[in-house]
C-alpha atoms as a PDB file:
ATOM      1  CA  UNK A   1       1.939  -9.032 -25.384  1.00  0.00           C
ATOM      2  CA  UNK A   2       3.743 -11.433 -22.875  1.00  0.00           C
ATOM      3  CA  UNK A   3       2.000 -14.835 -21.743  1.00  0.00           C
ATOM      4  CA  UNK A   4       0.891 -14.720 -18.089  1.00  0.00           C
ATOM      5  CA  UNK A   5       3.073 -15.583 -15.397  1.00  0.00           C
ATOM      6  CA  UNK A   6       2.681 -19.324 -14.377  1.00  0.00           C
ATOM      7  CA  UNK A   7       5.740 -20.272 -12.293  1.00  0.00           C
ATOM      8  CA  UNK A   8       7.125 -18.817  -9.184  1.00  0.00           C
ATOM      9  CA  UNK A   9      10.837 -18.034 -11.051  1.00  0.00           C
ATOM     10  CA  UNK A  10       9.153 -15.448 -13.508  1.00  0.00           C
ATOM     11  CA  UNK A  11       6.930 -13.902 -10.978  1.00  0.00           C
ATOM     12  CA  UNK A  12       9.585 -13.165  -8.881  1.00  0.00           C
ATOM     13  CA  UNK A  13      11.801 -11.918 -11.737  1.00  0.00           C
ATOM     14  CA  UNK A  14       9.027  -9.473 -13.188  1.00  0.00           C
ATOM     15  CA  UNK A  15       8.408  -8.230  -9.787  1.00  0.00           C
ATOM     16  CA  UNK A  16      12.352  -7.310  -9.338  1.00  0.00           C
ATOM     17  CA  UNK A  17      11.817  -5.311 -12.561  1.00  0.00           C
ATOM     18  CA  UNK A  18       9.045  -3.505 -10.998  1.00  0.00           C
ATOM     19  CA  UNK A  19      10.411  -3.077  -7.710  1.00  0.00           C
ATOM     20  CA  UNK A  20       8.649  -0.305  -5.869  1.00  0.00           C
ATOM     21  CA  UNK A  21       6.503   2.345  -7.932  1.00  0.00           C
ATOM     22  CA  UNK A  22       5.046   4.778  -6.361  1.00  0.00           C
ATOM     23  CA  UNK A  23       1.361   3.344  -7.855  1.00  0.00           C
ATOM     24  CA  UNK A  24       0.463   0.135  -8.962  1.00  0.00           C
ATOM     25  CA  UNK A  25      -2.482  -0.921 -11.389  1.00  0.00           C
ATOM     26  CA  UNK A  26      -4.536  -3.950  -9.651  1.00  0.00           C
ATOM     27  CA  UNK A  27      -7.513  -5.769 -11.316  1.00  0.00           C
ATOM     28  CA  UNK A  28      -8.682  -9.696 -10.947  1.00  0.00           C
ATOM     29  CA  UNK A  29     -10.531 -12.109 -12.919  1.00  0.00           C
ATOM     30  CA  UNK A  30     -12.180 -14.732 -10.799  1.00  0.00           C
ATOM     31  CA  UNK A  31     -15.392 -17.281 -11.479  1.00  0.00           C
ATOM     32  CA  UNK A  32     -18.245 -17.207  -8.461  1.00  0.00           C
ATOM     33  CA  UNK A  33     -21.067 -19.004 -10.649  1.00  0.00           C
ATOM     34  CA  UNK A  34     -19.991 -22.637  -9.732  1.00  0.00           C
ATOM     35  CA  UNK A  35     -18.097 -21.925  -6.703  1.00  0.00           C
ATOM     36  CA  UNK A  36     -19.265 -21.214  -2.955  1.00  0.00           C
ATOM     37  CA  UNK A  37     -16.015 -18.350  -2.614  1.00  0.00           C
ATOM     38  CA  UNK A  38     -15.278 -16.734  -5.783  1.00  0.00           C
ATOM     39  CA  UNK A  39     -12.093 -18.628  -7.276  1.00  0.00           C
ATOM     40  CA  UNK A  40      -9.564 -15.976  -7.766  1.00  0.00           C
ATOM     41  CA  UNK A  41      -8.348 -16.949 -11.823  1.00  0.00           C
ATOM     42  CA  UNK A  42      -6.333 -14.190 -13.039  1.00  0.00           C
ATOM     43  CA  UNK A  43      -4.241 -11.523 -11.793  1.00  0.00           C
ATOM     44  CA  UNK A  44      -3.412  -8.078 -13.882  1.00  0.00           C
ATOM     45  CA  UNK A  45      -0.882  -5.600 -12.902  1.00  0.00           C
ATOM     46  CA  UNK A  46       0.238  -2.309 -13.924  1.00  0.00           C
ATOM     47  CA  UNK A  47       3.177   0.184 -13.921  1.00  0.00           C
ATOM     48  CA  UNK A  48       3.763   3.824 -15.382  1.00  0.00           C
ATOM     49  CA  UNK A  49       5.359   1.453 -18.350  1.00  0.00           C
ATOM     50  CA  UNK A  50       4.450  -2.108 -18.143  1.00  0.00           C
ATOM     51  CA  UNK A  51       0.752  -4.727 -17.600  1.00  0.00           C
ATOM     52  CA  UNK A  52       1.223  -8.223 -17.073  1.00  0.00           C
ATOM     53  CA  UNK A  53      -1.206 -11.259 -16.021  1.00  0.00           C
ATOM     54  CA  UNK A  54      -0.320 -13.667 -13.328  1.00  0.00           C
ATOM     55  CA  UNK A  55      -1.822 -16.917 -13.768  1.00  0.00           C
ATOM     56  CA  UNK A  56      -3.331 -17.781 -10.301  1.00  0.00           C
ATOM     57  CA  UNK A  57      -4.603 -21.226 -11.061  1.00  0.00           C
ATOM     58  CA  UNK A  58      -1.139 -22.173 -12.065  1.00  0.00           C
ATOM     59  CA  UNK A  59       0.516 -20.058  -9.496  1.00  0.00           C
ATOM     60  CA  UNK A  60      -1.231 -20.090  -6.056  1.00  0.00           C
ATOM     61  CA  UNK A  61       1.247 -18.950  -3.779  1.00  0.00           C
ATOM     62  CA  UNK A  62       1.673 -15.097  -4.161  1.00  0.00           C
ATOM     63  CA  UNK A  63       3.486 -14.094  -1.266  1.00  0.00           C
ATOM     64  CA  UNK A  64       5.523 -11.840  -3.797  1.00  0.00           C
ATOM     65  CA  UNK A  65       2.759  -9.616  -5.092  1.00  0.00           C
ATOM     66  CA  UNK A  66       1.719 -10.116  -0.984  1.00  0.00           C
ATOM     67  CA  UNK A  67       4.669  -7.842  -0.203  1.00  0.00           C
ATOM     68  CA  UNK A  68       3.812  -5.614  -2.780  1.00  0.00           C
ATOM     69  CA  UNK A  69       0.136  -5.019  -2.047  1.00  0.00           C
ATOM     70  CA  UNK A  70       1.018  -4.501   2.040  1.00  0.00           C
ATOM     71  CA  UNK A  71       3.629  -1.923   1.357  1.00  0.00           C
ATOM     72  CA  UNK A  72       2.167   1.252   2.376  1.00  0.00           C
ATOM     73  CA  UNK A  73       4.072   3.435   0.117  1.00  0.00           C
ATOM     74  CA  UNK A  74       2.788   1.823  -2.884  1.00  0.00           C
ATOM     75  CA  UNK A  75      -0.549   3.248  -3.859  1.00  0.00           C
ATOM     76  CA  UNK A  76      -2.978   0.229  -5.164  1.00  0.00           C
ATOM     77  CA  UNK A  77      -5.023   1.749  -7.862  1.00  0.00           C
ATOM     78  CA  UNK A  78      -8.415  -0.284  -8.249  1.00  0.00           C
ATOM     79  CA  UNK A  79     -11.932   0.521  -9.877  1.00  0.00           C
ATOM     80  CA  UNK A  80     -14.634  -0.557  -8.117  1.00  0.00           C
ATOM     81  CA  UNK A  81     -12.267  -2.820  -5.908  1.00  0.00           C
ATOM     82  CA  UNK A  82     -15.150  -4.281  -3.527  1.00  0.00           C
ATOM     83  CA  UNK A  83     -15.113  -7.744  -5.648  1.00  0.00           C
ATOM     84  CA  UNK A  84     -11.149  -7.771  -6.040  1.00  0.00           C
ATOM     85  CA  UNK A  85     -10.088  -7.046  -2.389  1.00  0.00           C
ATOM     86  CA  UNK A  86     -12.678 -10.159  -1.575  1.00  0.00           C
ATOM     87  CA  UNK A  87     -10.608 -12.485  -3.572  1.00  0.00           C
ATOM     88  CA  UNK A  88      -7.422 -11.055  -3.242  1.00  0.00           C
ATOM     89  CA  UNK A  89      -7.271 -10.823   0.482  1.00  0.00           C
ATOM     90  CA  UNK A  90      -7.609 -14.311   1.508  1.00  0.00           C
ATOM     91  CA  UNK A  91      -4.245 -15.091  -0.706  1.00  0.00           C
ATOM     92  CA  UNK A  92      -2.256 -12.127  -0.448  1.00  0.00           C
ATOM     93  CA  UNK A  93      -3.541 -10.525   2.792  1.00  0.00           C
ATOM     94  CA  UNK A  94      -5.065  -7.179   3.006  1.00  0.00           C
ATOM     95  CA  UNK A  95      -4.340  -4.573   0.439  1.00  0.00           C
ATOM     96  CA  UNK A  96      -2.684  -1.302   2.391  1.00  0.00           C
ATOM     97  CA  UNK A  97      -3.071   2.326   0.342  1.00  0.00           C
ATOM     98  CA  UNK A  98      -5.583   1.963  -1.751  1.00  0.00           C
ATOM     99  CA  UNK A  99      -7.503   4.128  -4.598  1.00  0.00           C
ATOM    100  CA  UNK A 100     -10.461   3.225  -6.006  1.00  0.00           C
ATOM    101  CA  UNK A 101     -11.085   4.958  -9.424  1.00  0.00           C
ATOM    102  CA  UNK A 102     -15.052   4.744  -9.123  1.00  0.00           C
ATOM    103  CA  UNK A 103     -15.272   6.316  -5.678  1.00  0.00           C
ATOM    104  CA  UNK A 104     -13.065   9.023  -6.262  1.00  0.00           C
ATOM    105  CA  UNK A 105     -15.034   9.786  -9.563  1.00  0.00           C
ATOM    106  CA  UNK A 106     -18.126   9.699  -7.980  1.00  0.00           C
ATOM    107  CA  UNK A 107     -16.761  12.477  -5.327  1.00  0.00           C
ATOM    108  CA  UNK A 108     -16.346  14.416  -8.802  1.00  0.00           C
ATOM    109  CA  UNK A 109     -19.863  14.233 -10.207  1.00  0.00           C
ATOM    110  CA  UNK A 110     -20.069  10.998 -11.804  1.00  0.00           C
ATOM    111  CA  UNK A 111     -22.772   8.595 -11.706  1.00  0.00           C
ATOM    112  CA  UNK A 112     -21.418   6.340  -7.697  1.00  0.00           C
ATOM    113  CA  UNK A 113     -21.725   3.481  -9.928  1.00  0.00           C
ATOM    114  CA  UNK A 114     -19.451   4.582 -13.359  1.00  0.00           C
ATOM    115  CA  UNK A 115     -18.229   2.179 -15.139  1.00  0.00           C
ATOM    116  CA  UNK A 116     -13.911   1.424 -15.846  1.00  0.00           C
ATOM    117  CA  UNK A 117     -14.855   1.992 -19.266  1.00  0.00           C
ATOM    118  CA  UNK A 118     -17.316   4.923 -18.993  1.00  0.00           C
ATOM    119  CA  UNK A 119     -14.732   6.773 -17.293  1.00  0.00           C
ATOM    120  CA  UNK A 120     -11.484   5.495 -19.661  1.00  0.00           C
ATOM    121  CA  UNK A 121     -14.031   6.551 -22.568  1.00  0.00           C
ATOM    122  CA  UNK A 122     -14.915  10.017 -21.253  1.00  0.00           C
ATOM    123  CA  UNK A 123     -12.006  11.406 -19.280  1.00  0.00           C
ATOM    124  CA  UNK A 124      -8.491   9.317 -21.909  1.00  0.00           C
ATOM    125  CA  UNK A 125     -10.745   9.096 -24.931  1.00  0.00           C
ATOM    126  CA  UNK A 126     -10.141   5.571 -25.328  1.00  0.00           C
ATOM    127  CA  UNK A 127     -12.875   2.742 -26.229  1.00  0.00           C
ATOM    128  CA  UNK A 128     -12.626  -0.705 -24.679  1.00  0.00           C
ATOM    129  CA  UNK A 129     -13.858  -3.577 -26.021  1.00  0.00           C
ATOM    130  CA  UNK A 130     -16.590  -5.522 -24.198  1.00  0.00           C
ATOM    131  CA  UNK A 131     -16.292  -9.334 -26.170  1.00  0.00           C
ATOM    132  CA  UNK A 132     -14.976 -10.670 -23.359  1.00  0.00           C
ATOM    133  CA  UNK A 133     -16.803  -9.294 -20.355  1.00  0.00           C
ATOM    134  CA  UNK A 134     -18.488 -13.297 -19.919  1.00  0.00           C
ATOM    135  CA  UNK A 135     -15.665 -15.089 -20.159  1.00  0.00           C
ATOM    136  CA  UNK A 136     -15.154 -18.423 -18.172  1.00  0.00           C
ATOM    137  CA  UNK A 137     -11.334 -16.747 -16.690  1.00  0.00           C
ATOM    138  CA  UNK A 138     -10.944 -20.345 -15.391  1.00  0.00           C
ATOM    139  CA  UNK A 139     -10.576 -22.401 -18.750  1.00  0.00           C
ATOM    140  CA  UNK A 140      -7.289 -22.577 -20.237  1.00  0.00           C
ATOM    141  CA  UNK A 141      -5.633 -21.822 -22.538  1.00  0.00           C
ATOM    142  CA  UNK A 142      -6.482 -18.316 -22.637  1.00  0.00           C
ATOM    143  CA  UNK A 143      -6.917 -16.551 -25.885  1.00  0.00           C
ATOM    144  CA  UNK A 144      -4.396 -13.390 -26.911  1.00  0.00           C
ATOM    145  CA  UNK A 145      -7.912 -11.493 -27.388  1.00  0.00           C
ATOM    146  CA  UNK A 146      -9.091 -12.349 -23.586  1.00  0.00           C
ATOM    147  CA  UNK A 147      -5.418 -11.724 -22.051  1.00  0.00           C
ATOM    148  CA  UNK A 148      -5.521  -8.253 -24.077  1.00  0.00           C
ATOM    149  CA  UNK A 149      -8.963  -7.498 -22.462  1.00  0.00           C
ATOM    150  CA  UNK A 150      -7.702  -8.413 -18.754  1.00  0.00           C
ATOM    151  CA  UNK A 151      -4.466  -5.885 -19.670  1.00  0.00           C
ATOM    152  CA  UNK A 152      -6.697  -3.234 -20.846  1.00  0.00           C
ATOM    153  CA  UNK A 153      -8.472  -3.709 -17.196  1.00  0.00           C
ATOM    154  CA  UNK A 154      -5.177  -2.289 -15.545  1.00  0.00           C
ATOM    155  CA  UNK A 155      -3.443  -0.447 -18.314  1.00  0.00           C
ATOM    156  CA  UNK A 156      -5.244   2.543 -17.735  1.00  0.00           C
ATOM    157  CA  UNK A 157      -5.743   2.627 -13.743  1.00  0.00           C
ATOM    158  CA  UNK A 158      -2.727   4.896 -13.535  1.00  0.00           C
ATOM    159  CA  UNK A 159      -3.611   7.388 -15.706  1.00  0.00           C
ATOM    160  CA  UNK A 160      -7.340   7.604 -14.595  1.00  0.00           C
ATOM    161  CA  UNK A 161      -5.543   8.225 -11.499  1.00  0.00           C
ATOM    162  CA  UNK A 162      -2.698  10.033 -12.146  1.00  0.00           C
ATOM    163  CA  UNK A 163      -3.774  12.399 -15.097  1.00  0.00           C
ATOM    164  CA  UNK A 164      -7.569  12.981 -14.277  1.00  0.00           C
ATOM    165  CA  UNK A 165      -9.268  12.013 -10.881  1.00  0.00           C
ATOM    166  CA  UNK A 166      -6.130  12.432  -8.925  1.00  0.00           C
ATOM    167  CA  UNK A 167      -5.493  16.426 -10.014  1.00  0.00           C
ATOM    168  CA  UNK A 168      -9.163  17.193  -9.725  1.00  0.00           C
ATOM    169  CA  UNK A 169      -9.032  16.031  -5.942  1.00  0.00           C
ATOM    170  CA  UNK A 170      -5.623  17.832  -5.495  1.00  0.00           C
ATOM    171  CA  UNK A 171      -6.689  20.687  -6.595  1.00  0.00           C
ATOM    172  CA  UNK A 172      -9.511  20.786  -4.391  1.00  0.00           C
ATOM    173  CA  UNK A 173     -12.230  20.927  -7.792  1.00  0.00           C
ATOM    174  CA  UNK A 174     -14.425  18.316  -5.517  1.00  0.00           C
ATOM    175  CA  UNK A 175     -17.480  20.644  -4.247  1.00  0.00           C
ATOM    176  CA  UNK A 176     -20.292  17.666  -3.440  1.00  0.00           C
ATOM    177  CA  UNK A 177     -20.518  14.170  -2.953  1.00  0.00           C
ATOM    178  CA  UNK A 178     -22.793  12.255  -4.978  1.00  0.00           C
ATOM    179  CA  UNK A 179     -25.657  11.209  -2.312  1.00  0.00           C
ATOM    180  CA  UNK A 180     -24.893   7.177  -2.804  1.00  0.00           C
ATOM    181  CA  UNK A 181     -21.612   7.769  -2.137  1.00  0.00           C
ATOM    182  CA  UNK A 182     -22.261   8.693   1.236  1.00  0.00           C
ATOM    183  CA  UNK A 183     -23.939   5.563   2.428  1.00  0.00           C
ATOM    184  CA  UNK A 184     -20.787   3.514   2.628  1.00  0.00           C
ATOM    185  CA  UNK A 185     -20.093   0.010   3.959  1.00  0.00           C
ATOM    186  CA  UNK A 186     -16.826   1.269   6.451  1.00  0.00           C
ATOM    187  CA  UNK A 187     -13.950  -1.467   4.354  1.00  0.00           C
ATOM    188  CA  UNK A 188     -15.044   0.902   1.341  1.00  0.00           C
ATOM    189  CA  UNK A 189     -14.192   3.981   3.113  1.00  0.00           C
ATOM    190  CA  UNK A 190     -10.563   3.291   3.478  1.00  0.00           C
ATOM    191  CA  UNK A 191     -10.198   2.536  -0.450  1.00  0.00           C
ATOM    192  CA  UNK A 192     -10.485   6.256  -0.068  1.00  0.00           C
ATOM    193  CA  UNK A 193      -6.386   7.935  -1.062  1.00  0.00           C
ATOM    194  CA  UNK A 194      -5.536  10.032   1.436  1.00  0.00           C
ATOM    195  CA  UNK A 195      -6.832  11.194   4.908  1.00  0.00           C
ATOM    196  CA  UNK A 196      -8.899  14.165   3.659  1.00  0.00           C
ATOM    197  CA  UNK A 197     -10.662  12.200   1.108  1.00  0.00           C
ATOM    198  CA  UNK A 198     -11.588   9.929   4.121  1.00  0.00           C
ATOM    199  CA  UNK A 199     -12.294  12.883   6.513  1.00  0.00           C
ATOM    200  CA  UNK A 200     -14.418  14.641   4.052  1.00  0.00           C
ATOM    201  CA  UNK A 201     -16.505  11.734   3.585  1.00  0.00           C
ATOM    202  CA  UNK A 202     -17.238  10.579   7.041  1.00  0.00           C
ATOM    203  CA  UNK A 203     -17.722  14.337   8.474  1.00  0.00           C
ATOM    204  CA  UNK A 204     -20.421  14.070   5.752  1.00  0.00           C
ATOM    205  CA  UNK A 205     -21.672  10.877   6.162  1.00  0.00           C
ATOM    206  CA  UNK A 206     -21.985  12.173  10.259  1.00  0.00           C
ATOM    207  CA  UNK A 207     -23.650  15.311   9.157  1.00  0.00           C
ATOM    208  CA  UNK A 208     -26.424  13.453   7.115  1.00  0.00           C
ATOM    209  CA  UNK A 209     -26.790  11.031  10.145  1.00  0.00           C
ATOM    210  CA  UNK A 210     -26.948  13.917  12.922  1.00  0.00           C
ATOM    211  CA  UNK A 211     -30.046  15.704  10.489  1.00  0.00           C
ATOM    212  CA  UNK A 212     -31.487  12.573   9.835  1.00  0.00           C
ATOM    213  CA  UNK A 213     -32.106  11.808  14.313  1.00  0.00           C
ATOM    214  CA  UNK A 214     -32.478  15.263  14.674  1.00  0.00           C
END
């Protein structure tokens, strides 16, 4: 496991390695308790073959993962991304092609709510630990046992994606949306992937609304 990122020379570096994939893994760590705006701490991305942390109280200035996470062809893959695009936005701009594991689970019969690890437990078969859910992300040094936990938040966004939620929806397998899934705050909507994800949903969503003045 590599040490986060800290200066502007090896973020730049790792991102040339990545270059552009077609997906990319996206998950935050921030600290809201003592704060007015939630303070944006930690930064995890993820490739088909690599995770690594950025350290974003050493390294404010991202306008390298910025041109990253506004390239349309690269698909952001999130879970539950409300809390992430709120502090990634205001330093990186607005995220552009988004999918947001929870949502698109919850458009296959999960609970609108599932947890990342419910859903890396039931559909990959793989347990995550939970020591570190509490963690103060803002103190430093951080511990190889809390930087594993933040990698294990991205390291299995692609394949969620990818292996499981992605071919269900291809394949067309979605036949309901789960009722609180429907009721949905309009920035959520787009973390939809895809136009018929997002037509299906509002078409819906319009439906329910039409029956409900009727």
């Amino acid at each position: 496991m590599s040490a986060p990122l800290t200066d502007a020379e090896s973020l730049h570096a790792r991102l040339q390695r990545v270059g552009r994939p077609l997906a990319l893994g996206v998950d935050t760590e921030f600290l809201r308790e003592r704060t007015y705006f939630a303070q944006l701490c930690l930064l995890q991305l993820s490739t088909a073959d690599d995770a690594f942390c950025v350290d974003t109280l050493a390294l404010q200035a991202l306008q390298p993962v910025a041109a990253l996470t506004a390239d349309a062809s690269v698909c952001k893959v999130l879970h539950a991304a409300r809390q992430d695009l709120e502090v990634l936005t205001p330093v990186t701009g607005p995220l552009r092609n988004v999918f947001d594991t929870q949502i698109a689970a919850a458009l296959l019969g999960f609970p609108a709510q599932v947890g990342y690890g419910d859903l890396v437990s039931q559909l990959l078969n793989v347990q995550l630990h939970k020591a570190h859910t509490r963690t103060d992300w803002s103190q430093r040094p951080l511990s190889p046992e809390q930087l594993e936990y933040a990698l294990d938040d991205v390291r299995y966004l692609l394949p969620l994606r990818e292996l499981r939620l992605l071919r269900a929806l291809a394949a067309d397998l979605v036949v309901r949306v789960h009722p609180a899934v429907v009721v949905i705050h309009a920035e959520l909507v787009e973390i939809l992937s895809g136009a018929r994800q997002h037509e299906e949903a509002r078409a819906i969503g319009q439906g329910r609304r039409a029956g409900r003045e009727g």
